[in-house]
N, C-alpha and C. Protein backbone atom coordinates (compact mmCIF):
# COMPACT_ATOMS: atom_id res chain seq x y z
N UNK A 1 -4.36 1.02 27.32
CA UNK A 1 -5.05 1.83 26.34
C UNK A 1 -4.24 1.82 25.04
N UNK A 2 -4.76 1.44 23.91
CA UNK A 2 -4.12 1.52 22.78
C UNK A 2 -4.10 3.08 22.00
N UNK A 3 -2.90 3.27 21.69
CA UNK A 3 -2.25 4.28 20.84
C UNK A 3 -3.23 4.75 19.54
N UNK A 4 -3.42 6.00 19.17
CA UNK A 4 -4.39 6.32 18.30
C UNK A 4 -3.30 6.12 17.00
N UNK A 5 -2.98 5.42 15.78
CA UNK A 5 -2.01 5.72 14.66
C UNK A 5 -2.09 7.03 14.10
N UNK A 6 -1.14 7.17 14.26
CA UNK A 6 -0.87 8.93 13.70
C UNK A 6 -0.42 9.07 12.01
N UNK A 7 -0.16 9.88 11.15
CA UNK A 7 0.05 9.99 10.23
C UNK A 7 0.82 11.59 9.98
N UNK A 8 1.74 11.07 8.78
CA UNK A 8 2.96 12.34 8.71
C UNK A 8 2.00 13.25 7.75
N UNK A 9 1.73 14.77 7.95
CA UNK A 9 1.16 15.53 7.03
C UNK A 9 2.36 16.11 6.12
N UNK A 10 1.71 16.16 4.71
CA UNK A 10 3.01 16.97 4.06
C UNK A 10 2.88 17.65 2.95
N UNK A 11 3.41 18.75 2.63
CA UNK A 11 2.96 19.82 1.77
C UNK A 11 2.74 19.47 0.15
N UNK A 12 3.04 20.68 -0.26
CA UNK A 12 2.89 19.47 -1.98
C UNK A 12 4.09 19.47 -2.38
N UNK A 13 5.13 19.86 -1.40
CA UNK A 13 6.31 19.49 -1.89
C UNK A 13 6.74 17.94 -1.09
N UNK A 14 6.05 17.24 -0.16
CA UNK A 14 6.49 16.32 0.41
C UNK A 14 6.72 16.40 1.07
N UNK A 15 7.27 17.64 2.04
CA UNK A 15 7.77 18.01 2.99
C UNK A 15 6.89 17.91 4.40
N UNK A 16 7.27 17.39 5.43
CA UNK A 16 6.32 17.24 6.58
C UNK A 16 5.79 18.39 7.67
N UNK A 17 4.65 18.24 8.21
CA UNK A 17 4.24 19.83 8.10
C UNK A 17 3.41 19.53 9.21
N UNK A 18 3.33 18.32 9.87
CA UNK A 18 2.68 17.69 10.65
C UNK A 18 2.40 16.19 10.92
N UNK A 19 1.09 16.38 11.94
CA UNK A 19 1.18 14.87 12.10
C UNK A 19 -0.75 15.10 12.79
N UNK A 20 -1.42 14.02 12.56
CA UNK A 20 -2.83 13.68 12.60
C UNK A 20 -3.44 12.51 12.58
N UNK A 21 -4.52 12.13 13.30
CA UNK A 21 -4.88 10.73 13.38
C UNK A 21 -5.20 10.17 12.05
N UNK A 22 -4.91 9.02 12.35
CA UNK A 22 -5.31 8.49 10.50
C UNK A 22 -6.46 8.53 10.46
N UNK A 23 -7.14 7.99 11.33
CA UNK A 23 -8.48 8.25 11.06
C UNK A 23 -9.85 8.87 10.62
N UNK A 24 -9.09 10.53 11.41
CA UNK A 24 -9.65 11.46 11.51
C UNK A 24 -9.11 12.21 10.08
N UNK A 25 -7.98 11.93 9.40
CA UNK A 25 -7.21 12.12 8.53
C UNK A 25 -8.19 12.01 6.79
N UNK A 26 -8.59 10.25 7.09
CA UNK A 26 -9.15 9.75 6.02
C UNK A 26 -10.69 10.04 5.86
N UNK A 27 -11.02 11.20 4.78
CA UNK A 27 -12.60 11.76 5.12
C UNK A 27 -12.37 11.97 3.93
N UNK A 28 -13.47 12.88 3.53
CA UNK A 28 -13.78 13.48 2.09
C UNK A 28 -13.16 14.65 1.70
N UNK A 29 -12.32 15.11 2.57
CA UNK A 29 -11.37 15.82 2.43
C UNK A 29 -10.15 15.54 2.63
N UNK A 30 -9.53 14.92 2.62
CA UNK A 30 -8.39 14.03 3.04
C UNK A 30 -6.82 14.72 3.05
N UNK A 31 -6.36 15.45 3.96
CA UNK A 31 -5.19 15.99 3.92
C UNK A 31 -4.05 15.38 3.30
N UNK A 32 -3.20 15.57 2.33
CA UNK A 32 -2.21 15.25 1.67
C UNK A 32 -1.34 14.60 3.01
N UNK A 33 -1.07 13.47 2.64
CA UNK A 33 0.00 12.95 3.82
C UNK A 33 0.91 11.60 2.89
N UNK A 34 1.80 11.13 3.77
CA UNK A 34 2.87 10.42 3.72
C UNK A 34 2.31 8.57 3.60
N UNK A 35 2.72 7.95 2.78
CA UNK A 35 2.17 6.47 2.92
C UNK A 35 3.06 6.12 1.91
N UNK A 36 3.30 4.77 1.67
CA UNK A 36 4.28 3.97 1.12
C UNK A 36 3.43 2.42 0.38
N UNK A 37 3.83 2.31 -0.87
CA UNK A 37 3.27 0.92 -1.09
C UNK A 37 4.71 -0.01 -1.08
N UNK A 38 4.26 -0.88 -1.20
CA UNK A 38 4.88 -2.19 -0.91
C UNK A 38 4.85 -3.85 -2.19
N UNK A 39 5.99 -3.69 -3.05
CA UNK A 39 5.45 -5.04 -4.07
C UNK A 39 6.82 -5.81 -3.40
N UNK A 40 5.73 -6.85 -3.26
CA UNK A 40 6.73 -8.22 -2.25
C UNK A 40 6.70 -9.36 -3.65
N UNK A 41 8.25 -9.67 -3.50
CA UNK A 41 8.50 -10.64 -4.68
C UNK A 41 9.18 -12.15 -4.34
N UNK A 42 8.76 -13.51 -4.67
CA UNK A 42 9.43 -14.24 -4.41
C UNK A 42 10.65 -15.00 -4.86
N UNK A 43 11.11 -16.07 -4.80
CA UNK A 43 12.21 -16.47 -5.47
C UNK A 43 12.20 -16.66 -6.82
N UNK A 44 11.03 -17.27 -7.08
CA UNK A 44 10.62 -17.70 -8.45
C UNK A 44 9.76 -16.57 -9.18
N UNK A 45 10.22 -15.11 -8.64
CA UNK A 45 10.23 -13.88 -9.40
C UNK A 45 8.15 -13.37 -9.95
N UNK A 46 7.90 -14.08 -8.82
CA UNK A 46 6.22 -14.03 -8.78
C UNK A 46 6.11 -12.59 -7.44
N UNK A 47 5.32 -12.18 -7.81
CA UNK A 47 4.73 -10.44 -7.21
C UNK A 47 3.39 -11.31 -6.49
N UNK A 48 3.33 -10.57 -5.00
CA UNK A 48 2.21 -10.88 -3.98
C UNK A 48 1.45 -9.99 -4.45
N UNK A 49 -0.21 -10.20 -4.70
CA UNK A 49 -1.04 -9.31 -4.95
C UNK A 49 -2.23 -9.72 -3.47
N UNK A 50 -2.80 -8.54 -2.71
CA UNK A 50 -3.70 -9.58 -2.06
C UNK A 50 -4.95 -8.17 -2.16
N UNK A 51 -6.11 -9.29 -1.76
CA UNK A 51 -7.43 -8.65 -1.78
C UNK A 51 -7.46 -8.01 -0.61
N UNK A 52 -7.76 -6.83 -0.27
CA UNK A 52 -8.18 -6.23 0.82
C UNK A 52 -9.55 -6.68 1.51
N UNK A 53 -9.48 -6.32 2.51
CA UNK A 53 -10.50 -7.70 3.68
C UNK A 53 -11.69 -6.91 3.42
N UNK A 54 -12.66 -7.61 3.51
CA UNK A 54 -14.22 -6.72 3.19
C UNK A 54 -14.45 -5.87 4.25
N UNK A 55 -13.74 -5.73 5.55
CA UNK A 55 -13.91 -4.80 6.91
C UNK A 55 -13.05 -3.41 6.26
N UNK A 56 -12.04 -3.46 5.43
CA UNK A 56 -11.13 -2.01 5.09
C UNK A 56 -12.35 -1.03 5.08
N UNK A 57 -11.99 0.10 5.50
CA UNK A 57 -12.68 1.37 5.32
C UNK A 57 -12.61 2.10 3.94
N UNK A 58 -11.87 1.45 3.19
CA UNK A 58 -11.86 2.03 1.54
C UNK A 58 -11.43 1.12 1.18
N UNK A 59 -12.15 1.16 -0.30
CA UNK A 59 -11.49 0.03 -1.44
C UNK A 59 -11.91 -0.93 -0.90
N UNK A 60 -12.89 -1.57 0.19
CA UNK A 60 -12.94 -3.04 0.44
C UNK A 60 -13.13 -4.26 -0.62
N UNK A 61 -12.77 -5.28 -0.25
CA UNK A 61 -12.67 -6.25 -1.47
C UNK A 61 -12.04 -6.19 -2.76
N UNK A 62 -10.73 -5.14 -2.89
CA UNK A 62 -10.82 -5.29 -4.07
C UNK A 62 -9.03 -5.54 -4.04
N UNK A 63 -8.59 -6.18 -5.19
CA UNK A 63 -7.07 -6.79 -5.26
C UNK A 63 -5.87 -5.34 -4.98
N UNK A 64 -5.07 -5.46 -4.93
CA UNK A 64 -4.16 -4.09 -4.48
C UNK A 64 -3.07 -5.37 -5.19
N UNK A 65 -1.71 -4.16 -4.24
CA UNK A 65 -0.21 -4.50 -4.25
C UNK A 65 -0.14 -5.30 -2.76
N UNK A 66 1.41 -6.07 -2.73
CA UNK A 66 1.61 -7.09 -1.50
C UNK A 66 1.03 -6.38 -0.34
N UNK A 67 1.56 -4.53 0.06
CA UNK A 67 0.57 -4.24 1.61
C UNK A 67 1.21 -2.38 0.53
N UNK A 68 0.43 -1.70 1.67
CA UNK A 68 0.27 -0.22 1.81
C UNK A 68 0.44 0.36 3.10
N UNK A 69 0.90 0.77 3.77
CA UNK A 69 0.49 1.60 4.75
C UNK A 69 1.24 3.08 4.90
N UNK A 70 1.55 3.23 6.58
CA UNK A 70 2.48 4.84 6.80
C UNK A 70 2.71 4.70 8.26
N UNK A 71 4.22 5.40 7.68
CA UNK A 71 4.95 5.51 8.13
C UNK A 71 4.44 6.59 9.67
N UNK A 72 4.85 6.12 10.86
CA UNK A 72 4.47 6.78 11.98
C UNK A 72 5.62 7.92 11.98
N UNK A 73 5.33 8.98 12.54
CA UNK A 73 6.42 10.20 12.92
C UNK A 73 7.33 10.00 13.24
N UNK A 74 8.49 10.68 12.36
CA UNK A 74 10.06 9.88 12.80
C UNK A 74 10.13 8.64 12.52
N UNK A 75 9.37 7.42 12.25
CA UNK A 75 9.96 6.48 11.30
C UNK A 75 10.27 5.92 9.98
N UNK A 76 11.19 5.47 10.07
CA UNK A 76 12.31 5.50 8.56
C UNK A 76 11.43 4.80 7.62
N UNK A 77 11.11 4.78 6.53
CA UNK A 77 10.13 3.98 5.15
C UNK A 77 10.20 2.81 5.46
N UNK A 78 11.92 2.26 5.58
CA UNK A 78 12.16 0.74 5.16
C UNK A 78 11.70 0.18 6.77
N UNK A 79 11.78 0.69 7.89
CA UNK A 79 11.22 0.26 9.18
C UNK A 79 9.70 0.85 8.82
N UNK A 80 8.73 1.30 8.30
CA UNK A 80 7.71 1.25 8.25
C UNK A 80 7.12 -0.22 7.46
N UNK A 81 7.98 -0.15 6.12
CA UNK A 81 7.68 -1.42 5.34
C UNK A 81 7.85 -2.59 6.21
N UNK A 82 8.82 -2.63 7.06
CA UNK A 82 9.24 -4.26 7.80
C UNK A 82 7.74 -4.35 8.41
N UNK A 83 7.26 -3.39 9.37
CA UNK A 83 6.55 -3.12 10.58
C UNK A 83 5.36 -3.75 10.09
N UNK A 84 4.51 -3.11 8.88
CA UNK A 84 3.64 -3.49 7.88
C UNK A 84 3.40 -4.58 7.05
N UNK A 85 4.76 -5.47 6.78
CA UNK A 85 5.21 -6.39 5.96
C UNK A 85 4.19 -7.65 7.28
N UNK A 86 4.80 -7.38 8.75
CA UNK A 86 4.96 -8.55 9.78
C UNK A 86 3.75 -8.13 10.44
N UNK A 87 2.66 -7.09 10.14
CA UNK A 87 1.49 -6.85 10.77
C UNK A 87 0.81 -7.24 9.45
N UNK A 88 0.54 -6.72 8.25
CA UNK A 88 -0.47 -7.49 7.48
C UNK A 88 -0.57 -8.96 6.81
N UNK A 89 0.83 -9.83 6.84
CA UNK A 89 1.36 -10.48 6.07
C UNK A 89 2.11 -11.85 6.69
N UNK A 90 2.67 -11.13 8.32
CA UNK A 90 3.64 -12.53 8.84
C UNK A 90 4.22 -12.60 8.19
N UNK A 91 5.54 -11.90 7.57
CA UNK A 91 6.59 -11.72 6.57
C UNK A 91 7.28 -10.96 7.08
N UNK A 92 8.37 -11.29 6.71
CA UNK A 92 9.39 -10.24 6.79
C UNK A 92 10.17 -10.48 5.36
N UNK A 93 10.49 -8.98 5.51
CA UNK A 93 11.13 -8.94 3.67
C UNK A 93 12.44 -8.52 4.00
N UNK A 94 12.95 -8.69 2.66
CA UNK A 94 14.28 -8.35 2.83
C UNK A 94 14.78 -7.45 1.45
N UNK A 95 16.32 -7.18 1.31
CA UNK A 95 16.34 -6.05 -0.15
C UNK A 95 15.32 -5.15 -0.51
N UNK A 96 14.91 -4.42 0.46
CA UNK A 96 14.04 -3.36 0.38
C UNK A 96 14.62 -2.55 -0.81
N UNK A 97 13.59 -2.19 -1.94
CA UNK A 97 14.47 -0.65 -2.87
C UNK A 97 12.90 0.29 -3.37
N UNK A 98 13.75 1.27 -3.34
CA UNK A 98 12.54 1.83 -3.68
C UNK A 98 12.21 2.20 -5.22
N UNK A 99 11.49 2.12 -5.70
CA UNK A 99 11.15 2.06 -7.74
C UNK A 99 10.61 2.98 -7.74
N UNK A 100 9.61 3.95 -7.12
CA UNK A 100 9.07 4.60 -7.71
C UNK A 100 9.09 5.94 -6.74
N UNK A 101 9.99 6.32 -6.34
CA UNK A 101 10.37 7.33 -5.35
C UNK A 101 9.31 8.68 -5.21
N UNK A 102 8.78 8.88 -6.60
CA UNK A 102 7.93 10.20 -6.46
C UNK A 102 6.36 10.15 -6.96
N UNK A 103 5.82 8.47 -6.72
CA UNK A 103 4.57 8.16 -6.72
C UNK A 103 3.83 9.04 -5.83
N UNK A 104 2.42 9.85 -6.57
CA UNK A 104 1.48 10.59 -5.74
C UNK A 104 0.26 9.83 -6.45
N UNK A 105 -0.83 9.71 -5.44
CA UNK A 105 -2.34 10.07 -5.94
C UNK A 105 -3.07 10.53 -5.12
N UNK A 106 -4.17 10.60 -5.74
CA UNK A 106 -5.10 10.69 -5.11
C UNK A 106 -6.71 10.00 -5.68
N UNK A 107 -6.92 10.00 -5.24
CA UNK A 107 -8.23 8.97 -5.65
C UNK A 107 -9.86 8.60 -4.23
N UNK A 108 -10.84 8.96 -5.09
CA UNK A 108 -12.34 9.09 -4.31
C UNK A 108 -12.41 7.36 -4.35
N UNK A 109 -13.08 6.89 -3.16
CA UNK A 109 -13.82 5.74 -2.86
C UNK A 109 -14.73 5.75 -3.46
N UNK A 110 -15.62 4.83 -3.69
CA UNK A 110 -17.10 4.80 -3.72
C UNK A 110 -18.00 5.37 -2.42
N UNK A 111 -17.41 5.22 -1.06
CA UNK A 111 -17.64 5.76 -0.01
C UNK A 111 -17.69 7.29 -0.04
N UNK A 112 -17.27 7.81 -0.75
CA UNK A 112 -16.72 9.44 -0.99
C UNK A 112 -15.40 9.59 -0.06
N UNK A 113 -14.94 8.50 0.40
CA UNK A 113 -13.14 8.63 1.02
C UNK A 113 -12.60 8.86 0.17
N UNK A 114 -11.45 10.04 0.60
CA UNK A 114 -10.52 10.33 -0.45
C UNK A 114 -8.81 9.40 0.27
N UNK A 115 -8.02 9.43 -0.87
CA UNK A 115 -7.04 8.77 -0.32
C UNK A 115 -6.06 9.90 -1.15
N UNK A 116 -5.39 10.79 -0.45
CA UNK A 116 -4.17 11.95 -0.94
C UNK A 116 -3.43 11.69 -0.08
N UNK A 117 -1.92 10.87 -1.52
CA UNK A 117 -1.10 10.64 -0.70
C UNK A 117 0.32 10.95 -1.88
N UNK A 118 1.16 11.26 -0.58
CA UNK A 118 2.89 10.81 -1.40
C UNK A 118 3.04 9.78 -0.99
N UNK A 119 3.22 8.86 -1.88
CA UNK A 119 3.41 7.75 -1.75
C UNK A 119 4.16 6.99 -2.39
N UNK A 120 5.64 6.95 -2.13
CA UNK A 120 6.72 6.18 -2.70
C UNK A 120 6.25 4.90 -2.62
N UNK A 121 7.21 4.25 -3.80
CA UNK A 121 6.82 2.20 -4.11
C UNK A 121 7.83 2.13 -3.99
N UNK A 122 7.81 0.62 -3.23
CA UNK A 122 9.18 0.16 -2.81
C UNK A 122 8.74 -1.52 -3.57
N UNK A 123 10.14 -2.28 -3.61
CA UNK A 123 9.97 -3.48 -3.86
C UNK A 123 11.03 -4.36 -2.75
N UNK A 124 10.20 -5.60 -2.38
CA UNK A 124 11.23 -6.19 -1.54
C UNK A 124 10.66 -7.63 -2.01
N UNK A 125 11.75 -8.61 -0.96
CA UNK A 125 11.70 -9.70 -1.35
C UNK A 125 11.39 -10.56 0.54
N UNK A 126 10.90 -11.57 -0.18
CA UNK A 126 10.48 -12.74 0.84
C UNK A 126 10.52 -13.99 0.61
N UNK A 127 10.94 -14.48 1.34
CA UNK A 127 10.95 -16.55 1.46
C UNK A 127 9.94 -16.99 2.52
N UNK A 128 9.47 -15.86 3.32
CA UNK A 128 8.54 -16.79 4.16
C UNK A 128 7.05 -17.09 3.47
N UNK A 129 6.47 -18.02 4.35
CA UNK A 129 5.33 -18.40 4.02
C UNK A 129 4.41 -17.41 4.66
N UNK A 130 3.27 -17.07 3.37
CA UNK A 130 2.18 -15.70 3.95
C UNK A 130 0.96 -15.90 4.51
N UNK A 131 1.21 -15.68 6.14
CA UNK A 131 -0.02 -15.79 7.07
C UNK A 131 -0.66 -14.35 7.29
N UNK A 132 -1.77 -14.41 6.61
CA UNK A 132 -2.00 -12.59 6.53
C UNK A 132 -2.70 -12.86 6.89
N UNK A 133 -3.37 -10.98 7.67
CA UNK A 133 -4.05 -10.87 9.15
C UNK A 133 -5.59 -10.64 8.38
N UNK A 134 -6.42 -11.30 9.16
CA UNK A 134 -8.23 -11.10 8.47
C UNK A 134 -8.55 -10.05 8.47
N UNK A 135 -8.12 -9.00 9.40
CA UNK A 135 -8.49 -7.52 9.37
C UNK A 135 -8.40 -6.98 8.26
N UNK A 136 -7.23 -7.35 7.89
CA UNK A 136 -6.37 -6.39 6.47
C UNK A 136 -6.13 -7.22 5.17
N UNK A 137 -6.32 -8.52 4.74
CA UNK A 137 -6.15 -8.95 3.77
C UNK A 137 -7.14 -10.37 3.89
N UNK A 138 -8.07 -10.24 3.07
CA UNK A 138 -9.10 -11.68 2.37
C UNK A 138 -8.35 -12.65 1.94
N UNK A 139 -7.68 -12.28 0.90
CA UNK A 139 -7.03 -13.13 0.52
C UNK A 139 -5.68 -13.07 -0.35
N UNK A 140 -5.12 -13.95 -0.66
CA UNK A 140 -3.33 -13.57 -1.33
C UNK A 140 -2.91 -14.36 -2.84
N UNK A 141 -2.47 -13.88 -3.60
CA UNK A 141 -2.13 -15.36 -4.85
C UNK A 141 -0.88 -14.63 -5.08
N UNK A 142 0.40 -15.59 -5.28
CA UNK A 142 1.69 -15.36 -6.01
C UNK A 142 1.16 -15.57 -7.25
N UNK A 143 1.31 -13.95 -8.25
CA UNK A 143 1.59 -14.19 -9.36
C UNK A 143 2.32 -13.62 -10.76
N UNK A 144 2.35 -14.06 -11.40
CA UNK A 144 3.65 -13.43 -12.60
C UNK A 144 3.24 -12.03 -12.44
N UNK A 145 4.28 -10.80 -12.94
CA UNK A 145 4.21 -9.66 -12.92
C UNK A 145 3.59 -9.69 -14.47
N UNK A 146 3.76 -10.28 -15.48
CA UNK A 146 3.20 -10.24 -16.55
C UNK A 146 1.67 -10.24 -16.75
N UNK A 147 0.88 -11.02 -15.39
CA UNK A 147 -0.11 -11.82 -15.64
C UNK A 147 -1.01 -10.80 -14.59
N UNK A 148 -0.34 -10.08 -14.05
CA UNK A 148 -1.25 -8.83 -13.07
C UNK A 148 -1.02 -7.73 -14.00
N UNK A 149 -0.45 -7.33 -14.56
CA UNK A 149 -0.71 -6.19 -15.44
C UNK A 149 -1.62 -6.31 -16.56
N UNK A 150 -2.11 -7.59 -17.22
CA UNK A 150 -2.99 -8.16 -17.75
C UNK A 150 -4.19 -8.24 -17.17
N UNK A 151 -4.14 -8.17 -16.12
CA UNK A 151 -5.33 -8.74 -15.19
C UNK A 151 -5.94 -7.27 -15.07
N UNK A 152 -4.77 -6.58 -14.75
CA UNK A 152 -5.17 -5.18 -14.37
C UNK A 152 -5.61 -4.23 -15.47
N UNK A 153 -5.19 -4.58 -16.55
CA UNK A 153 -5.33 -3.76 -17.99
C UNK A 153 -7.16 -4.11 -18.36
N UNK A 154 -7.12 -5.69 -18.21
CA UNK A 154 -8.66 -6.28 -18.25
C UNK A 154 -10.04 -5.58 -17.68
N UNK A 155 -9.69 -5.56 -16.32
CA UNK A 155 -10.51 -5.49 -15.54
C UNK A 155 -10.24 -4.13 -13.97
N UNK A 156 -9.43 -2.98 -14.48
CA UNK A 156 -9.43 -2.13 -13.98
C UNK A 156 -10.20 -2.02 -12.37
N UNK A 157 -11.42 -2.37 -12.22
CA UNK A 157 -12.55 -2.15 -11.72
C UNK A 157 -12.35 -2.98 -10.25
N UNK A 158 -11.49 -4.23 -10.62
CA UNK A 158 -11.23 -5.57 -9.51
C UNK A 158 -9.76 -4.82 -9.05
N UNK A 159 -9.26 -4.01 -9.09
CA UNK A 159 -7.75 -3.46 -8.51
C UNK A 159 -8.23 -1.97 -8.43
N UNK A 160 -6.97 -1.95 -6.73
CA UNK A 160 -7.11 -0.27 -6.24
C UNK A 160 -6.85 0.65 -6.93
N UNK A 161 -7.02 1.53 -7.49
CA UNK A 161 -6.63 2.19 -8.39
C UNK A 161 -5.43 2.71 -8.39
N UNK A 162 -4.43 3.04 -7.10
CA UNK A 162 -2.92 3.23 -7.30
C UNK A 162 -2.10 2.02 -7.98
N UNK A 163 -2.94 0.84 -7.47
CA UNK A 163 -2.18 -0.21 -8.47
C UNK A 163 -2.34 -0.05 -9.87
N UNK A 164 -3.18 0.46 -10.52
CA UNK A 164 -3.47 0.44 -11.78
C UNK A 164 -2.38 1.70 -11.65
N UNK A 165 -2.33 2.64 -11.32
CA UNK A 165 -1.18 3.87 -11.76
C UNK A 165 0.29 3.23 -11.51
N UNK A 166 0.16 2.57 -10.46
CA UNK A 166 2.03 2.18 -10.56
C UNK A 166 2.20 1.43 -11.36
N UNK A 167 1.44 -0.30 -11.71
CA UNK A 167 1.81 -1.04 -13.10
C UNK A 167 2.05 0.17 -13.99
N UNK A 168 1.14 0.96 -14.67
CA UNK A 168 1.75 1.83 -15.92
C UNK A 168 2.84 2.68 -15.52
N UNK A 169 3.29 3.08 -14.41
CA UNK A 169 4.46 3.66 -13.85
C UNK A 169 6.04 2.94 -13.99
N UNK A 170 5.92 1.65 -13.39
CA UNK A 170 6.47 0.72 -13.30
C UNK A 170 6.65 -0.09 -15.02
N UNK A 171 5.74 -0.07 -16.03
CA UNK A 171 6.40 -0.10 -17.10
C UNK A 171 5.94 -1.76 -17.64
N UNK A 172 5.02 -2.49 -16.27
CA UNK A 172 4.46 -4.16 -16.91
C UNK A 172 3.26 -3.99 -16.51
């Protein structure tokens, strides 16, 4: 029998206050909880952007950051990021840091899903080659950090909307 994924609840100070199925979690009311993004960078200093798979329950089809997810109860960010890195991606990263330590949003689907989250950005790095899973990612392009904040400034509408808040966070 497979494990229901749980999710860390947490106050508006961040602080954890619980724990709840993700599932049952992600509604139109959406309890403030714990999640982490993820910008994966390669040698030649190019940022993974990938499309979310048309099956996602929010945001389907539309470009994001390298992955997103959360952290299970009691596990550490940078073991959430690995866990997430090698389940959406077939990657493993390395020099995990975190950039944006006190990233929050929140933001309505078109579905009326809400997504309320603390959600620290981390940046890491990778040399492997990206075999990402059909469930969770359509599709992937390495590209300049210059040339996604452009992309994203353009056309708002084709990116998740936390990506559009961390590029202006993040400063490209």
């Amino acid at each position: 029998m497979a494990t229901t994924e749980q999710v860390v609840l947490v106050d508006a100070s961040g602080d954890p206050v619980g724990v709840a199925d993700k599932l049952a979690v992600h509604t139109a009311d959406t309890a403030l909880h714990l999640a982490f993004s993820c910008h994966v960078y390669n040698a030649s200093g190019e940022v993974l952007v990938t499309r979310r798979a048309l099956g996602k329950l929010t945001w389907p089809g539309v470009w994001t950051n390298s992955f997103c997810g959360h952290p299970a109860p009691g596990e550490a960010l940078e073991a959430a990021i690995a866990r997430r890195g090698l389940f959406e991606l077939g990657i493993e990263v390395t020099d995990i840091e975190v950039v944006l330590p006190d990233f929050r949003y929140r933001a309505v689907d078109a579905s009326g899903i809400v997504e309320n989250e603390v959600c620290p950005v981390f940046r890491a790095h990778t040399d492997d080659l990206v075999l990402p899973n059909p469930d969770e990612v359509a599709e992937f392009a390495w590209v300049s950090p210059a040339s996604l904040h452009e992309a994203a400034v353009a056309a708002p509408y084709a990116f998740s909307p936390w990506l559009g808040w961390q590029l202006e966070q993040l400063g490209r």
